[in-house]
N, C-alpha and C. Protein backbone atom coordinates (compact mmCIF):
# COMPACT_ATOMS: atom_id res chain seq x y z
N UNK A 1 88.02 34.54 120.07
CA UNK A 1 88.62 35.85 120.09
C UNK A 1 87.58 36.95 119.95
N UNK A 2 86.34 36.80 119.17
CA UNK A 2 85.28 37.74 118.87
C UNK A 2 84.84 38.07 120.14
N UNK A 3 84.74 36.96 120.63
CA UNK A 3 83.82 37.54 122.16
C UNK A 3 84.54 38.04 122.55
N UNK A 4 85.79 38.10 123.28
CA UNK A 4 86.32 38.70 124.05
C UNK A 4 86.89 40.08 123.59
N UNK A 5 86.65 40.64 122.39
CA UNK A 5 86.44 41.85 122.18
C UNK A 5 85.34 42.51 122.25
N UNK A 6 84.16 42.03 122.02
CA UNK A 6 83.13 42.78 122.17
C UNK A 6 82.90 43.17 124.00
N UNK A 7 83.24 42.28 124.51
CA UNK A 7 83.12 42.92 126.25
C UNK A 7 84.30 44.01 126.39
N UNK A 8 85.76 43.56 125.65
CA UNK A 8 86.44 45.24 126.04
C UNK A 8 86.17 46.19 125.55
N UNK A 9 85.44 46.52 123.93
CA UNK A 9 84.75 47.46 123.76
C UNK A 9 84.08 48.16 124.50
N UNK A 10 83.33 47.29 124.54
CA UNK A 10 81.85 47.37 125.54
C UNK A 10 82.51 48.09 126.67
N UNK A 11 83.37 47.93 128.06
CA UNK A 11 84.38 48.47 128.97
C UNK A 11 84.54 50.14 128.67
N UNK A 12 85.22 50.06 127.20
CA UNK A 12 85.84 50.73 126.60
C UNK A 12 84.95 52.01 126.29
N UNK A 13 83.91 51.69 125.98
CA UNK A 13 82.88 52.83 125.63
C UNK A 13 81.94 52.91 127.55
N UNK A 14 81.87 52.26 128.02
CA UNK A 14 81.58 52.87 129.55
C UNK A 14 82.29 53.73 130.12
N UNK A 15 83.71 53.32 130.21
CA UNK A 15 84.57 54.66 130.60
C UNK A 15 84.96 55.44 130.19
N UNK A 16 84.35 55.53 128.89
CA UNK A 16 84.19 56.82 128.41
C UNK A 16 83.61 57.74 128.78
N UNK A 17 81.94 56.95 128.39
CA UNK A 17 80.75 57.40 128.94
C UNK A 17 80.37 58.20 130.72
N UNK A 18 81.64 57.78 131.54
CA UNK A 18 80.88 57.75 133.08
C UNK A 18 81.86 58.55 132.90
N UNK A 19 82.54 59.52 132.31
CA UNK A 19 83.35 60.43 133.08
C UNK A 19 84.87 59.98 133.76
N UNK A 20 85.29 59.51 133.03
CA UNK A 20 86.88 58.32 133.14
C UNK A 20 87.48 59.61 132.27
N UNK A 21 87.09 60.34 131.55
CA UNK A 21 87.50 61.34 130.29
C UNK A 21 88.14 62.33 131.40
N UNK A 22 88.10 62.83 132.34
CA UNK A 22 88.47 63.92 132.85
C UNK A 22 90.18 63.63 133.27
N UNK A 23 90.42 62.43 133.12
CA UNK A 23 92.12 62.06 133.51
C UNK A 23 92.68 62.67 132.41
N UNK A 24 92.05 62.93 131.12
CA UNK A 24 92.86 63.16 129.97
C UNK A 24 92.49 65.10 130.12
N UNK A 25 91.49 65.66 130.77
CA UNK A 25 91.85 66.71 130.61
C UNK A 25 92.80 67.90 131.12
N UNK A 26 93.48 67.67 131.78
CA UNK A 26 94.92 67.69 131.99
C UNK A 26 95.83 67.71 130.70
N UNK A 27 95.64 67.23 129.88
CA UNK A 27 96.61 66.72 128.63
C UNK A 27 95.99 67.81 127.37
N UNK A 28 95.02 68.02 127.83
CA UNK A 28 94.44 68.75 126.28
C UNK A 28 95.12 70.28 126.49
N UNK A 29 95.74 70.36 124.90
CA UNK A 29 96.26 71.88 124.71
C UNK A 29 95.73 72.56 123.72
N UNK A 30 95.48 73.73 123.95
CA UNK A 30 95.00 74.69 123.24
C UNK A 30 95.89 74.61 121.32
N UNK A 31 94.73 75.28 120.54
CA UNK A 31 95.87 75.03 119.25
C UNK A 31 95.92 76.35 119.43
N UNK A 32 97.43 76.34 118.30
CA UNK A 32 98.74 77.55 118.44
C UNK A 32 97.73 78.77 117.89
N UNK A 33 98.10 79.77 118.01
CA UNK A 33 96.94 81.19 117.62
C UNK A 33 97.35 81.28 115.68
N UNK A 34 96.76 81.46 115.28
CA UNK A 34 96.81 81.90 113.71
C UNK A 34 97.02 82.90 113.17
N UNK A 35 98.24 82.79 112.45
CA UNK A 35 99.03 84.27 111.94
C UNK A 35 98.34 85.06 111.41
N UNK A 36 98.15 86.75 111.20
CA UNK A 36 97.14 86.89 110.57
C UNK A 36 97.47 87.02 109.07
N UNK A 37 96.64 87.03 108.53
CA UNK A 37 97.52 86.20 106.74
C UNK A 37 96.12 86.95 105.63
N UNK A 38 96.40 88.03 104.61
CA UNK A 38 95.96 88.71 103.80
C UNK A 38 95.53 87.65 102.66
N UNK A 39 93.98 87.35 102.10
CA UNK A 39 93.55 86.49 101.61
C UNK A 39 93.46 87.29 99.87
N UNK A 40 93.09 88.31 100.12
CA UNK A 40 92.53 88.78 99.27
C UNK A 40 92.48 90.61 98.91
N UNK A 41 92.53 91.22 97.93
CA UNK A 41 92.25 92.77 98.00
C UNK A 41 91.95 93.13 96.83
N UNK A 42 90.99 94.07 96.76
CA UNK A 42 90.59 94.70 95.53
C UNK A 42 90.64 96.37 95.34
N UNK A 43 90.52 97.18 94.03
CA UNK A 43 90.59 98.45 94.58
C UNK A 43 89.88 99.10 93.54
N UNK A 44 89.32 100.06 93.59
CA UNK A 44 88.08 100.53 92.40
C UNK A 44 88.45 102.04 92.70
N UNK A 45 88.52 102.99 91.86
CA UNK A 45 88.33 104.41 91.50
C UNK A 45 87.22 104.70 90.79
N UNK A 46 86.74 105.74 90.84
CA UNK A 46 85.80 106.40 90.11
C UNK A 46 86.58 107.68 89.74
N UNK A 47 87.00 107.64 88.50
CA UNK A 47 87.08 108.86 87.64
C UNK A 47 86.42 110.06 87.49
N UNK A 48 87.15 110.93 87.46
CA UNK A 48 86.00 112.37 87.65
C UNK A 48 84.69 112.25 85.81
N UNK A 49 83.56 112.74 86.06
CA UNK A 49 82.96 112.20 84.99
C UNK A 49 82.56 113.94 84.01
N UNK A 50 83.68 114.67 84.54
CA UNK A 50 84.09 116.07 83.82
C UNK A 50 85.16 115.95 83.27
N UNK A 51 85.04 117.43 82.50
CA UNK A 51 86.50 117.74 81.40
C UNK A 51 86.95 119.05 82.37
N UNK A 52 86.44 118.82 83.67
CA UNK A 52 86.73 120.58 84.40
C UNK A 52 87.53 119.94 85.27
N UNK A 53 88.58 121.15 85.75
CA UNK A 53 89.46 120.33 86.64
C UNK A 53 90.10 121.47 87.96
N UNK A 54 89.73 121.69 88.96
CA UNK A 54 89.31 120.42 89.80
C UNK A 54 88.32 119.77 89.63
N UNK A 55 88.93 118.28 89.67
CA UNK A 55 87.36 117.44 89.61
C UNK A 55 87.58 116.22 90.80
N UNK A 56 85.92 116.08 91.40
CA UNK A 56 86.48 115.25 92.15
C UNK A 56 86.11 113.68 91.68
N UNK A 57 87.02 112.96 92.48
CA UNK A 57 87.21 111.75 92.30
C UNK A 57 87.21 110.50 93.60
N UNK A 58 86.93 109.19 93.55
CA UNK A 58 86.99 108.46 94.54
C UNK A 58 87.61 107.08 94.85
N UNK A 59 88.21 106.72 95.68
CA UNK A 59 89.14 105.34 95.67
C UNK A 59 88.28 104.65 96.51
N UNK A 60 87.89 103.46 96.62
CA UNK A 60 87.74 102.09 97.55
C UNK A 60 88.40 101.19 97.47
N UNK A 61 88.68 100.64 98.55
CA UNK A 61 89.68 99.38 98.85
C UNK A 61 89.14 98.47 99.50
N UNK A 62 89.29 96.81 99.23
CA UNK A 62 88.69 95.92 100.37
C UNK A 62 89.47 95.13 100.61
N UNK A 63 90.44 94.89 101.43
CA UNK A 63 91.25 93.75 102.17
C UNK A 63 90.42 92.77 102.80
N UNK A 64 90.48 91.20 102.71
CA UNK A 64 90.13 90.44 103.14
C UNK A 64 91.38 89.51 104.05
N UNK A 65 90.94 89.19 104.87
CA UNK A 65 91.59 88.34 105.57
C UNK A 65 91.12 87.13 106.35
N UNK A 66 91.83 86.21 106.91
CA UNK A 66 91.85 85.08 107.38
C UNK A 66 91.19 85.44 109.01
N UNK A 67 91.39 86.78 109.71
CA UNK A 67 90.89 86.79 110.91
C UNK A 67 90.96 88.42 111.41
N UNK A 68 90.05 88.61 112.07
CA UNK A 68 90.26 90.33 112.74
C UNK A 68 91.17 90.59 112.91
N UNK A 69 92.04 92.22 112.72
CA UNK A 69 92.80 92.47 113.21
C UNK A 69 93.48 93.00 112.33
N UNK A 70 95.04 93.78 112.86
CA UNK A 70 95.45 95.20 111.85
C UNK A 70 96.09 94.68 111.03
N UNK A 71 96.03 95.69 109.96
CA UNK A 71 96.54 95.56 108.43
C UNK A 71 97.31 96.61 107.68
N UNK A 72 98.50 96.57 107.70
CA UNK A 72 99.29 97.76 106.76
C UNK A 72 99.16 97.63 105.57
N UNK A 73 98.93 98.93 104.52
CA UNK A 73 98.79 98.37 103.23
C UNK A 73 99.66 99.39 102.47
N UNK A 74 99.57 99.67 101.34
CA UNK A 74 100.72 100.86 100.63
C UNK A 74 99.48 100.84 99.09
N UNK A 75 99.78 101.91 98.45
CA UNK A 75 98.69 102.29 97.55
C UNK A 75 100.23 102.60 96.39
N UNK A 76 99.90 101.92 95.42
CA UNK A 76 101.45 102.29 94.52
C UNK A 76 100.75 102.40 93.34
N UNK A 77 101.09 103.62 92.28
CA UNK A 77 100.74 103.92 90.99
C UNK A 77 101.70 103.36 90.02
N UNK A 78 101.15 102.78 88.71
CA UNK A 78 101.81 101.90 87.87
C UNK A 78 103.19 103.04 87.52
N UNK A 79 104.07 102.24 87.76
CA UNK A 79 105.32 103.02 86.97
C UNK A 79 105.89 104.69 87.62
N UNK A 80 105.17 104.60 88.90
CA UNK A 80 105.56 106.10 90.02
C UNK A 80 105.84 105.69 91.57
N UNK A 81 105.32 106.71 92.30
CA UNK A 81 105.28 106.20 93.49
C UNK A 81 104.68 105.60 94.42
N UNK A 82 104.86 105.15 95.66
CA UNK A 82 104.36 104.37 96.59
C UNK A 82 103.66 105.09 97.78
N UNK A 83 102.86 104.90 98.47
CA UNK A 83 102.50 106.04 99.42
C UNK A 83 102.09 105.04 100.52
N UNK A 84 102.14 105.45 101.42
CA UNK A 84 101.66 104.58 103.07
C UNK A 84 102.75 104.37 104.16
N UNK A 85 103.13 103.25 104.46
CA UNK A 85 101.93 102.31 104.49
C UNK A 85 100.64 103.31 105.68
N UNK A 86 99.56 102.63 105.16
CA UNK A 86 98.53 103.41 106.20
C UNK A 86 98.02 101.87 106.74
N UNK A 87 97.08 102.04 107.47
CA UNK A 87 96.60 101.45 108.53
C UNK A 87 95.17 101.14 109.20
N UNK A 88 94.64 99.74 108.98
CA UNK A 88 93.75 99.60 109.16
C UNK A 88 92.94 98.27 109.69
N UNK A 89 91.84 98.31 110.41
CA UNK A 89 91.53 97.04 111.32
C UNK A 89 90.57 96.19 110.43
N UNK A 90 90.55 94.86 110.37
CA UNK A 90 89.87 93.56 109.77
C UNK A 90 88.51 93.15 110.43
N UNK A 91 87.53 93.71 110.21
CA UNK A 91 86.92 93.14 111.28
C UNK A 91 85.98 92.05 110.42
N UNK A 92 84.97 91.23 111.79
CA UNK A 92 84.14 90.02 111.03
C UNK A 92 82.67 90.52 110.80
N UNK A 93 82.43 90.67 109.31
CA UNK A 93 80.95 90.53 108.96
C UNK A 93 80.10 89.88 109.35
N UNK A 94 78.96 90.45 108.86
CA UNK A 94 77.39 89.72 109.44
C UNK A 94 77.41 88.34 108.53
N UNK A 95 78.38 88.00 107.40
CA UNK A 95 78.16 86.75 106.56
C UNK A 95 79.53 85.87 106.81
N UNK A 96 80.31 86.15 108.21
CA UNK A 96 81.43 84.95 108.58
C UNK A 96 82.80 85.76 108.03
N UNK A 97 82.93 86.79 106.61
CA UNK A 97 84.23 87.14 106.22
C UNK A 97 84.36 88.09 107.29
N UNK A 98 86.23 88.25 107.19
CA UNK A 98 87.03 89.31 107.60
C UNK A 98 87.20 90.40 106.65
N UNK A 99 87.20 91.69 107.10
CA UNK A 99 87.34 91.88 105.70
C UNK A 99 87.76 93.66 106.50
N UNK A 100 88.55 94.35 105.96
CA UNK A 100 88.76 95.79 106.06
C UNK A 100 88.34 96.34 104.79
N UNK A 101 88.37 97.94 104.62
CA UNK A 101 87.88 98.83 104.15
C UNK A 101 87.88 100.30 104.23
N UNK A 102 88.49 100.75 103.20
CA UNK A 102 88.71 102.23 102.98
C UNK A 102 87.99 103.41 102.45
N UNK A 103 87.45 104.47 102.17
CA UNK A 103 87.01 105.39 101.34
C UNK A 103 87.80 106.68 100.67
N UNK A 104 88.39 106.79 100.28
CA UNK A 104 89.16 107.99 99.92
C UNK A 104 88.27 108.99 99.19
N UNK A 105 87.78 110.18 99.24
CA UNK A 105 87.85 110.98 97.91
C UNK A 105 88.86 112.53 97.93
N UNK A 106 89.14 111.98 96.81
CA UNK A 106 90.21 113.76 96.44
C UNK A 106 90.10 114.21 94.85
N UNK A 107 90.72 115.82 94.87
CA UNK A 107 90.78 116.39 93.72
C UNK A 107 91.50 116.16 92.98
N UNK A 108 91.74 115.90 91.71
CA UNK A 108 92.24 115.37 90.13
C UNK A 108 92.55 117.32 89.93
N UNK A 109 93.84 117.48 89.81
CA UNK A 109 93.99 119.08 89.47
C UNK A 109 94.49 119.18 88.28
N UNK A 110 94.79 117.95 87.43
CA UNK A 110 95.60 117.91 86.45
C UNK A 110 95.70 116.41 85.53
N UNK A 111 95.72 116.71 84.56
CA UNK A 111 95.11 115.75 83.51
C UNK A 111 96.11 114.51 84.20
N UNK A 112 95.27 113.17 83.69
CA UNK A 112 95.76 111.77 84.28
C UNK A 112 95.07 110.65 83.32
N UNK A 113 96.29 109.98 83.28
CA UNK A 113 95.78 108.31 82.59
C UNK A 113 96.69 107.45 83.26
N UNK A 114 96.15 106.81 84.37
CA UNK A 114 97.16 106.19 84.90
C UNK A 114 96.04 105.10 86.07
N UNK A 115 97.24 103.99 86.72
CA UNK A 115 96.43 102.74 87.46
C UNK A 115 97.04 102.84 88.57
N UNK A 116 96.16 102.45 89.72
CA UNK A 116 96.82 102.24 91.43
C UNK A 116 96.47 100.64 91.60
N UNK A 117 97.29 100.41 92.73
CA UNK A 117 96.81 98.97 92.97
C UNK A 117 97.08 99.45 94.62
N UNK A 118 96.67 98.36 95.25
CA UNK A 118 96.64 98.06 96.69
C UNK A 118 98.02 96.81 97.06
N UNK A 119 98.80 97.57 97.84
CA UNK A 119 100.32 96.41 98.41
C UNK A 119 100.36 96.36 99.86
N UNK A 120 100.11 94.81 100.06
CA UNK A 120 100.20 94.54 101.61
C UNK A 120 101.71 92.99 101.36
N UNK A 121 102.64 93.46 102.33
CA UNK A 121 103.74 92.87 102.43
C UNK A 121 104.21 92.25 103.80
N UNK A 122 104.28 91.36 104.23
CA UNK A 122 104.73 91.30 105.50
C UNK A 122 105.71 89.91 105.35
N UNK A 123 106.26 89.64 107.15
CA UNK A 123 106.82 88.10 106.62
C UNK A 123 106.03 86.74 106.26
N UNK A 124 104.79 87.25 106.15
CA UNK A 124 103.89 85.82 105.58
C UNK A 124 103.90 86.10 104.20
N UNK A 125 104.34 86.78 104.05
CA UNK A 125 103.87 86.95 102.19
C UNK A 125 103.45 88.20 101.94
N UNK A 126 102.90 88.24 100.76
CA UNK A 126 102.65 89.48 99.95
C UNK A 126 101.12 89.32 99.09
N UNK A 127 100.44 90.16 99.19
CA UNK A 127 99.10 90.02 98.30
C UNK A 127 99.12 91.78 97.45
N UNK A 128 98.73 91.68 96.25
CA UNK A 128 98.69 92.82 95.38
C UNK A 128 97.01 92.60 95.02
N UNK A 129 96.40 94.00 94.92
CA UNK A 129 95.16 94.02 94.42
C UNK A 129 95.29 94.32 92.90
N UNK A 130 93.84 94.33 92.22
CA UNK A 130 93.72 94.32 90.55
C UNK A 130 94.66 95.73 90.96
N UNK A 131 94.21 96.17 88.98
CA UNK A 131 94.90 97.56 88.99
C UNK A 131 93.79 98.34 88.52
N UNK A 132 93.45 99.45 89.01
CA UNK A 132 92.34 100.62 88.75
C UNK A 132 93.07 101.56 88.31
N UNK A 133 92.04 102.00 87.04
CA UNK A 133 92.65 103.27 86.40
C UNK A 133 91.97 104.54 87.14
N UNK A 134 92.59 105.87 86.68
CA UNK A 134 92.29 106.63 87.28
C UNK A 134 92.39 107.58 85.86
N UNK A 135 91.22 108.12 85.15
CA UNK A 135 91.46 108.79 83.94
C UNK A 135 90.94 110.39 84.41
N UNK A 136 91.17 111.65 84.25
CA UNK A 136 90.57 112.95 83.43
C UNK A 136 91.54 113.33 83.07
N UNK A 137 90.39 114.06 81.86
CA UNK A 137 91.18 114.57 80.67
C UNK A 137 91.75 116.28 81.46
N UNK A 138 91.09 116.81 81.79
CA UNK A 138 91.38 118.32 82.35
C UNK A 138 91.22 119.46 81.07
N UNK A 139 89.95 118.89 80.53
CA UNK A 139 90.21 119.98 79.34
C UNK A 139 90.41 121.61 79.57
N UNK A 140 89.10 121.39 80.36
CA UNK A 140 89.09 122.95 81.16
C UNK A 140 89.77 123.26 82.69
N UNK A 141 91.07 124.10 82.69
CA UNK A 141 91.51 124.04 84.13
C UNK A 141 90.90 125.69 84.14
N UNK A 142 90.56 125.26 85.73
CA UNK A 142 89.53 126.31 86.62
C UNK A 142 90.70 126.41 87.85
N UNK A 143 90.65 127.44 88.36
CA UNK A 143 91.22 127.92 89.61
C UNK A 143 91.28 127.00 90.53
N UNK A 144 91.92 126.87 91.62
CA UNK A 144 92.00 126.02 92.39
C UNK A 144 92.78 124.82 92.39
């Protein structure tokens, strides 16, 4: 019985080898495309580093994802409101991640102790970023 497997092997790996493979390419299908699916998000403020108010201040955001491509997100303050959704593209880094990215800066006109987070919701699920505080005191309000 040994021998007579080693010659159909043997067969077996020739028509492989000579190009017998092309009957099967006909049969080969593409795999299905990949949902795009929110891995990850973070969100950082910088607090105004005055007691004067207007003061300015700055938000960053980093959405990561599974593959290029658009991303709705919503910016919600602990225990207030929700704002967005806004809108933004995933693209691929020089080190393999996906990853989007925001810059915000605006004026603080009025004293604050309070946290934002980053909300992306869709029918794959839901990802929430940490929570960033956002502190001034406003000791001194100035015009504007």
């Amino acid at each position: 019985m040994l021998a007579s497997a080693k010659p159909l092997s043997l067969l077996l790996a020739l028509a492989l080898a000579t190009g017998s493979t092309a009957a099967f390419a006909g049969k080969l299908i593409a795999p299905p495309a990949t949902k795009m699916k929110v891995t990850k998000a973070q969100l950082a403020i910088k607090s105004p580093i005055v007691n004067v108010c207007p003061a300015a201040a700055k938000m960053s955001g980093w959405i990561f994802t599974n593959k290029p491509g658009k991303i709705q997100y919503m910016l919600a303050r602990k225990g207030g409101n929700v704002s967005g959704p806004y809108t933004i593209y995933s693209k691929t880094g020089a080190n393999g991640l996906h990853m989007a990215s925001f810059t915000r800066n605006f004026d603080v006109h009025h004293k604050i102790d309070s946290e934002y987070r980053i909300l992306i919701g869709n029918k794959y699920g839901k990802t929430l970023s940490n929570w960033a505080p956002l502190k001034a005191s406003c000791k001194i309000q100035l015009g504007g």
